[in-house]
PDB file of N, CA and C in Angstrom:
ATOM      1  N   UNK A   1      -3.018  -8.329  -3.678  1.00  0.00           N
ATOM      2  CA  UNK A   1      -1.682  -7.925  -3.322  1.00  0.00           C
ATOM      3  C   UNK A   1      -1.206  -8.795  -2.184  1.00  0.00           C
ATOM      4  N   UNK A   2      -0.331  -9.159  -2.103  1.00  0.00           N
ATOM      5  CA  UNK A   2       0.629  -9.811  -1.231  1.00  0.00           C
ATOM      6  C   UNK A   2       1.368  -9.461   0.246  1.00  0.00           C
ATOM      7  N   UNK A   3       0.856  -9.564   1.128  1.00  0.00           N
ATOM      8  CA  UNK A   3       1.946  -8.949   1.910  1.00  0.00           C
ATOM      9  C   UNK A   3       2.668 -10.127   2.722  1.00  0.00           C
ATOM     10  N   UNK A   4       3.996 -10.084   2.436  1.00  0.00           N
ATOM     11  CA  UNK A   4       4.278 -11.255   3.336  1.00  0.00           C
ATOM     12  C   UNK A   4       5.287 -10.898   4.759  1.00  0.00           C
ATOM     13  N   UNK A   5       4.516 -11.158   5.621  1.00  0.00           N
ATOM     14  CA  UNK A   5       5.229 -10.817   7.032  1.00  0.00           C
ATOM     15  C   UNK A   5       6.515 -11.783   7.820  1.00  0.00           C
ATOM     16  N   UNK A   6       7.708 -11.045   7.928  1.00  0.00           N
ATOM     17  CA  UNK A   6       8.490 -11.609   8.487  1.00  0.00           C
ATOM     18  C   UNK A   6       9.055 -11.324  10.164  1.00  0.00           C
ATOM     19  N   UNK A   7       8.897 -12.225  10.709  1.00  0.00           N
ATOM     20  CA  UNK A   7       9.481 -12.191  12.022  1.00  0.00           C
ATOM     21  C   UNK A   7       8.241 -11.232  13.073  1.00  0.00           C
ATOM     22  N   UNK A   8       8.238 -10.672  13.367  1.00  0.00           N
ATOM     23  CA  UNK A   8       7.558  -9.873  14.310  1.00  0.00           C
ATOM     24  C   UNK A   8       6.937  -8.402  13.247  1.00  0.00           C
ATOM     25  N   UNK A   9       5.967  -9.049  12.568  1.00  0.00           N
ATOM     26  CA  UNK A   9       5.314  -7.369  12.072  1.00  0.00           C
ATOM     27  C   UNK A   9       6.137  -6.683  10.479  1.00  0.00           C
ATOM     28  N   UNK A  10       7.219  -7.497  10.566  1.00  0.00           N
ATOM     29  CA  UNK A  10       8.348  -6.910   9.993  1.00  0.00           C
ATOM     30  C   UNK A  10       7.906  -7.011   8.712  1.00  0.00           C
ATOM     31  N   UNK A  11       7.857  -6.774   7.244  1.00  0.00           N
ATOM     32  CA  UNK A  11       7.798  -6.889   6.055  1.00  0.00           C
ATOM     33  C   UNK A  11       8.810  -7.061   5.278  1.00  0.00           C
ATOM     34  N   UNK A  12       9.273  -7.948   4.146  1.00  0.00           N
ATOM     35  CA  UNK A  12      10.581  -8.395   3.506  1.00  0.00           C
ATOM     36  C   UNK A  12      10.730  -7.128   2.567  1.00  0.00           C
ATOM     37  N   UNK A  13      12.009  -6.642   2.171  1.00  0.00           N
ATOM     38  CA  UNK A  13      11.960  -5.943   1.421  1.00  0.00           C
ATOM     39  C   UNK A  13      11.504  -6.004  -0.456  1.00  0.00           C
ATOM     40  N   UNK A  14      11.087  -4.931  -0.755  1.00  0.00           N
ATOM     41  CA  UNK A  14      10.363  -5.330  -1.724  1.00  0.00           C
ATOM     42  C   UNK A  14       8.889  -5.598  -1.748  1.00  0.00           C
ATOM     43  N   UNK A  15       8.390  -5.330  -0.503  1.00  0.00           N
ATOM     44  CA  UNK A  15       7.247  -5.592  -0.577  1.00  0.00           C
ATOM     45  C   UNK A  15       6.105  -4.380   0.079  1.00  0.00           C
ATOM     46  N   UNK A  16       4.825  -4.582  -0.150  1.00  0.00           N
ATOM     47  CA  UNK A  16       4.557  -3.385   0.876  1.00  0.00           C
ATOM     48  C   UNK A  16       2.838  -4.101   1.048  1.00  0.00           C
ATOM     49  N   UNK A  17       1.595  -3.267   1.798  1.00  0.00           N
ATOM     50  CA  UNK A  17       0.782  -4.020   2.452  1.00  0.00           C
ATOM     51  C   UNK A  17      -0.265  -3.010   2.924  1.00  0.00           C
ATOM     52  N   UNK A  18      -1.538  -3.223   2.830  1.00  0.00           N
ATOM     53  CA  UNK A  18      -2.328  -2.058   2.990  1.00  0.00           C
ATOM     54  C   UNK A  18      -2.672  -2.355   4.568  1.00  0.00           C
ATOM     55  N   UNK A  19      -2.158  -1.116   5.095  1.00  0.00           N
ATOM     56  CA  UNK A  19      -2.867  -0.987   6.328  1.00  0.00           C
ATOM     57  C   UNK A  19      -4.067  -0.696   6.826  1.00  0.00           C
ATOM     58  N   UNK A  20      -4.463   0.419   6.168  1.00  0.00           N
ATOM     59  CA  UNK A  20      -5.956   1.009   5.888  1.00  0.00           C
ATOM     60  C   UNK A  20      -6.647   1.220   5.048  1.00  0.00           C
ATOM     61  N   UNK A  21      -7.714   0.680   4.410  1.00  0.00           N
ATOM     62  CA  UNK A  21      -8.787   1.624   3.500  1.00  0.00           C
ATOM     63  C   UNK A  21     -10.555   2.308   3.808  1.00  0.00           C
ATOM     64  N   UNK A  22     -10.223   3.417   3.698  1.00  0.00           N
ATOM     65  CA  UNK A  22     -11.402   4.418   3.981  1.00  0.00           C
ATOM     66  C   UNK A  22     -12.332   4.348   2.836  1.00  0.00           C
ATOM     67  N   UNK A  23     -13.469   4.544   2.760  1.00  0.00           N
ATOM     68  CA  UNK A  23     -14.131   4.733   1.950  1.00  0.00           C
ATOM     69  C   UNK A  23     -15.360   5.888   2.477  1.00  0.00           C
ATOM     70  N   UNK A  24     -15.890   7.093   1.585  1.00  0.00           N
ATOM     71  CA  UNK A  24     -16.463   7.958   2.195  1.00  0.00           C
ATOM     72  C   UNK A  24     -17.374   8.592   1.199  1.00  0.00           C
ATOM     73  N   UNK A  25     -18.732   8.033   1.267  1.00  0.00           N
ATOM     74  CA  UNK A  25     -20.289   7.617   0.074  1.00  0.00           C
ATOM     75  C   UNK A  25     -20.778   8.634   0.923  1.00  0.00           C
ATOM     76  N   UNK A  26     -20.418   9.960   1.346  1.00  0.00           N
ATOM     77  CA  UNK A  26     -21.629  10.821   1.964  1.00  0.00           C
ATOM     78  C   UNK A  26     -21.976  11.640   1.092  1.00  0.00           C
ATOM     79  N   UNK A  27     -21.241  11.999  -0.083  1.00  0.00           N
ATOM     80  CA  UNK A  27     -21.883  12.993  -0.992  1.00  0.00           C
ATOM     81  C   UNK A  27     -22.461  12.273  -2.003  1.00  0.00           C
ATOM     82  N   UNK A  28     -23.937  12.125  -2.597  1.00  0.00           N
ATOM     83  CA  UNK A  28     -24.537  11.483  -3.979  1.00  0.00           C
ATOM     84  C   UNK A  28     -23.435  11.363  -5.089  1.00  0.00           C
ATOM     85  N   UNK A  29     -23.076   9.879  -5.741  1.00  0.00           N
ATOM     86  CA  UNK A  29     -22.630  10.252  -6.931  1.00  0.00           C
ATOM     87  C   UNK A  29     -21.376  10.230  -6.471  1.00  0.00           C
ATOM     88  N   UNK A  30     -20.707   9.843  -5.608  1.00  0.00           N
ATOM     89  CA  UNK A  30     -19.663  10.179  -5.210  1.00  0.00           C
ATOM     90  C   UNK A  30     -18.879   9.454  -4.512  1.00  0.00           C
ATOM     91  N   UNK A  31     -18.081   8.502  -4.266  1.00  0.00           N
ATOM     92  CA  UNK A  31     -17.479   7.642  -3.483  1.00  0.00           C
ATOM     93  C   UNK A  31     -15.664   8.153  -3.368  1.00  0.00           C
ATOM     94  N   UNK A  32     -15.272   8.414  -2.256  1.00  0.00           N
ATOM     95  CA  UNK A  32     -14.055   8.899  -2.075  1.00  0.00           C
ATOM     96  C   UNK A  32     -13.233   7.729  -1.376  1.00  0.00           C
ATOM     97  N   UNK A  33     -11.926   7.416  -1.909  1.00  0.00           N
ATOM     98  CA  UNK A  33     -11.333   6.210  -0.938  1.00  0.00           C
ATOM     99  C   UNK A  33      -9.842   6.916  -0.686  1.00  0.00           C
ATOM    100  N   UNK A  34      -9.694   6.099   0.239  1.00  0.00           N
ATOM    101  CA  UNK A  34      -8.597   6.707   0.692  1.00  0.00           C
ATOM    102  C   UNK A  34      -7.840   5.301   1.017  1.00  0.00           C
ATOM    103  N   UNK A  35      -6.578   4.914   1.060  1.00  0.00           N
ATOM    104  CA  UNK A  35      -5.637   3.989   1.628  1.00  0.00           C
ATOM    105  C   UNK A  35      -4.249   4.175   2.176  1.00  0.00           C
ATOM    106  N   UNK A  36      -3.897   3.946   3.503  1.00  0.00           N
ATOM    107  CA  UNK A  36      -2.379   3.858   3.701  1.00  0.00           C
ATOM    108  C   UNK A  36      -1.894   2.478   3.298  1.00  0.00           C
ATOM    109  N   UNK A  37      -0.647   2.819   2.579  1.00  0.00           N
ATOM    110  CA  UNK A  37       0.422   1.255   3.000  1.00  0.00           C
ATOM    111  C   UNK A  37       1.470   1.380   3.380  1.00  0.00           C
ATOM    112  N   UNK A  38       1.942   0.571   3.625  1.00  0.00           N
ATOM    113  CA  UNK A  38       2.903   0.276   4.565  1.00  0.00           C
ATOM    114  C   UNK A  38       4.424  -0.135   3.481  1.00  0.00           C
ATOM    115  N   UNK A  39       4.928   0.037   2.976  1.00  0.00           N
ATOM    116  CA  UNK A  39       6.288  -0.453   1.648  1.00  0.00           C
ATOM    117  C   UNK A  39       7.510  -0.656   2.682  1.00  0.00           C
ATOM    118  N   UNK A  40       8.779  -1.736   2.255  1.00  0.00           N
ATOM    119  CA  UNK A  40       9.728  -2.085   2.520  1.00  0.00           C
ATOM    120  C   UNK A  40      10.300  -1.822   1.323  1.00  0.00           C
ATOM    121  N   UNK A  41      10.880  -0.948   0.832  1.00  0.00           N
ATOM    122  CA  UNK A  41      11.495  -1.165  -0.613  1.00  0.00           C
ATOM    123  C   UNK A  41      12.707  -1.427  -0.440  1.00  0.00           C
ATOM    124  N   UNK A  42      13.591  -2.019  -1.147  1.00  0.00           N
ATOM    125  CA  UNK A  42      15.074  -2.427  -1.290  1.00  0.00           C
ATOM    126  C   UNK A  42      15.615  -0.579  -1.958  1.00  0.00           C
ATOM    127  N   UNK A  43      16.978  -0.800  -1.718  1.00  0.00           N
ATOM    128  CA  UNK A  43      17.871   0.424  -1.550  1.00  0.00           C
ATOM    129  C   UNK A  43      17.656   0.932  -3.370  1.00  0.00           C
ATOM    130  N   UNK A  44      17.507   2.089  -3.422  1.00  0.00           N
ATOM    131  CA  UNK A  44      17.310   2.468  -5.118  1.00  0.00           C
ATOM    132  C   UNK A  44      15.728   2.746  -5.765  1.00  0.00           C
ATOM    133  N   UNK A  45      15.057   2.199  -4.256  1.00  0.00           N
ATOM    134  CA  UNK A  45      13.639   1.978  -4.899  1.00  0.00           C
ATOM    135  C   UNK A  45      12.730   2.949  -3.856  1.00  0.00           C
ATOM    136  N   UNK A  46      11.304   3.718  -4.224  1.00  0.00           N
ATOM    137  CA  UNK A  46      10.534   4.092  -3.677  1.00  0.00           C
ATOM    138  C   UNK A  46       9.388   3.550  -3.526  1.00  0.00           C
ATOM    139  N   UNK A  47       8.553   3.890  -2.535  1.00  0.00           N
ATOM    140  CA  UNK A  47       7.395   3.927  -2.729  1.00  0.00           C
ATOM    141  C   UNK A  47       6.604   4.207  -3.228  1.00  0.00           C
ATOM    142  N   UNK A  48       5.828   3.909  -4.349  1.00  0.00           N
ATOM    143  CA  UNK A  48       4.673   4.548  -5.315  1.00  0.00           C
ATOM    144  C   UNK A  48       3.793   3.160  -5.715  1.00  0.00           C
ATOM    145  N   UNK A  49       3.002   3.724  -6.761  1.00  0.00           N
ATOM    146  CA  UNK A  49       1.640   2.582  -7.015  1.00  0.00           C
ATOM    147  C   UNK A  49       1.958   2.437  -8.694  1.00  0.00           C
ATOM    148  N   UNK A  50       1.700   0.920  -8.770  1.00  0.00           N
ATOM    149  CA  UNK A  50       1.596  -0.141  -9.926  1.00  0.00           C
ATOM    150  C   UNK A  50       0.168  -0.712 -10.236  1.00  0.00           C
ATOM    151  N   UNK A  51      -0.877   0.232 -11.261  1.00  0.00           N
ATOM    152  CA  UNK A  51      -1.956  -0.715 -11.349  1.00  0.00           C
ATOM    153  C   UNK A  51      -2.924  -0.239 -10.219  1.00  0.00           C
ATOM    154  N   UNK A  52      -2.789   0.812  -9.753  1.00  0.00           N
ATOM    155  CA  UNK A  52      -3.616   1.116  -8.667  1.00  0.00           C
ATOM    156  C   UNK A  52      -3.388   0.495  -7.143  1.00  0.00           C
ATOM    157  N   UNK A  53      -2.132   0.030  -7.279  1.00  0.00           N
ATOM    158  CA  UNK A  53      -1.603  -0.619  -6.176  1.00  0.00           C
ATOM    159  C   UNK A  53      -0.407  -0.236  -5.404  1.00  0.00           C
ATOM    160  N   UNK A  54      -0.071  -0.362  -3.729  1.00  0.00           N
ATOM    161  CA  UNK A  54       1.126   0.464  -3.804  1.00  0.00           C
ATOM    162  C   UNK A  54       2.194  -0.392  -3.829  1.00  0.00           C
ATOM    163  N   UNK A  55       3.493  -0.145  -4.168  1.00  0.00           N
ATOM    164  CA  UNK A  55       4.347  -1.172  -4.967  1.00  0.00           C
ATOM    165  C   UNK A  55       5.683  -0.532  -5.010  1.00  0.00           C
ATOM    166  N   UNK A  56       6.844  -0.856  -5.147  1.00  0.00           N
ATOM    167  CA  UNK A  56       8.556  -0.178  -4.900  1.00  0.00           C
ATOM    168  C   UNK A  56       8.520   0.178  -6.372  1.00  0.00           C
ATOM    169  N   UNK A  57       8.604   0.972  -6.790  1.00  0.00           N
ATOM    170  CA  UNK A  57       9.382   1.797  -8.069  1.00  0.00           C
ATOM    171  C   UNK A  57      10.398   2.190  -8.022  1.00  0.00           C
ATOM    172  N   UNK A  58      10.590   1.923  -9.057  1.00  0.00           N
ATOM    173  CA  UNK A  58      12.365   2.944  -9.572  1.00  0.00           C
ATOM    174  C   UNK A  58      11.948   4.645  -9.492  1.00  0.00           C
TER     175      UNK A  58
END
């Protein structure tokens, strides 16, 4: 995934960028993940995931 940063921190719209991923192997058999991101979406669009990825949707 792509994140491309503009100016100070800033993200272009349309785009978005993982800030965090957790991962949590304490129970056998079991791997739990967790991720924040960060989305700029253009006006009309949300935040949600494409492909297991997070990404601007309609």
């Amino acid at each position: 995934m792509k994140s491309v940063m503009f100016k100070t921190g800033q993200l272009l719209a349309g785009t978005c960028e993982i800030v965090t991923l957790d991962r949590d192997s304490s129970q056998p058999r079991r791997t739990i993940a967790r991720q924040t991101a960060r989305c700029a979406c253009k006006k009309g669009k949300i935040a949600g995931t494409t492909r297991a990825r997070p990404a601007c949707v309609d």
